[in-house]
Protein backbone atom coordinates (compact mmCIF):
# COMPACT_ATOMS: atom_id res chain seq x y z
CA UNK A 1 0.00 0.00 0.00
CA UNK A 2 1.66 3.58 -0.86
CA UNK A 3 1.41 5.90 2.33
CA UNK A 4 -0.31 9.39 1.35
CA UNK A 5 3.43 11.30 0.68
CA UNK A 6 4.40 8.92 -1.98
CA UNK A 7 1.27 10.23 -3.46
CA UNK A 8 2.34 13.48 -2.59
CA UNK A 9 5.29 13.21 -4.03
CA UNK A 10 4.07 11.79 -7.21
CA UNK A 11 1.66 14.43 -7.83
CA UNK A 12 4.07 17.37 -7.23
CA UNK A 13 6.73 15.32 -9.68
CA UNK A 14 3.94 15.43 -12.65
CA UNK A 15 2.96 18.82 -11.26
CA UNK A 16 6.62 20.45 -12.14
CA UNK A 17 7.03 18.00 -14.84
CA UNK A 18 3.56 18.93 -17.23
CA UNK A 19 4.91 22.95 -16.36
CA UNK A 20 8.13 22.47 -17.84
CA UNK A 21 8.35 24.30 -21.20
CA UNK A 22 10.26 20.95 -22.33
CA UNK A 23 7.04 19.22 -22.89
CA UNK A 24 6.66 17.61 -25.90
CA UNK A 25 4.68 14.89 -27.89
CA UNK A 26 6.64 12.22 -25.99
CA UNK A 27 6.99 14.23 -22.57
CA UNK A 28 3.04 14.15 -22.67
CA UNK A 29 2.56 10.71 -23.22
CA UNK A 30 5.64 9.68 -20.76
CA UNK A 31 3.74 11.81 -17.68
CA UNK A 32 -0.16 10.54 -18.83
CA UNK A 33 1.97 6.84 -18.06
CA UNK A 34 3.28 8.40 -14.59
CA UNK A 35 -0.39 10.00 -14.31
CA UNK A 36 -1.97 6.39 -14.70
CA UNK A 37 0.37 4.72 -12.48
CA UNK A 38 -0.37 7.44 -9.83
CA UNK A 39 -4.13 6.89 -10.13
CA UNK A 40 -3.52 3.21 -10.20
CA UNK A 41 -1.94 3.12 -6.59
CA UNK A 42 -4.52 5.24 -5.11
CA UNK A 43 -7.32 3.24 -6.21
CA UNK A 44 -5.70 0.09 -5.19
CA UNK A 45 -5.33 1.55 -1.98
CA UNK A 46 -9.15 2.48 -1.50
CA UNK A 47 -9.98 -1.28 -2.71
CA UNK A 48 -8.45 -2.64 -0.01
């Protein structure tokens, strides 16, 4: 089970990452896999 700052932590990562003037066609679609994988541990978390 992730604890509530890995979550955090994940969420401030994409936060700086998606307002990085770097972002690009492949920047997008690398953070929407972070972004899933994110979602992914909080819902297995509130299954459980």
């Amino acid at each position: 089970m992730r604890s509530e700052e890995e979550v955090r932590e994940q969420y401030e990562f994409l936060k700086e990452e998606l307002e990085s003037e770097d972002m690009n066609h492949e920047g997008v679609r690398q953070m929407f896999s972070y972004y899933r994988r994110a979602l992914g541990w909080v819902l297995e978390e509130e299954h459980m």
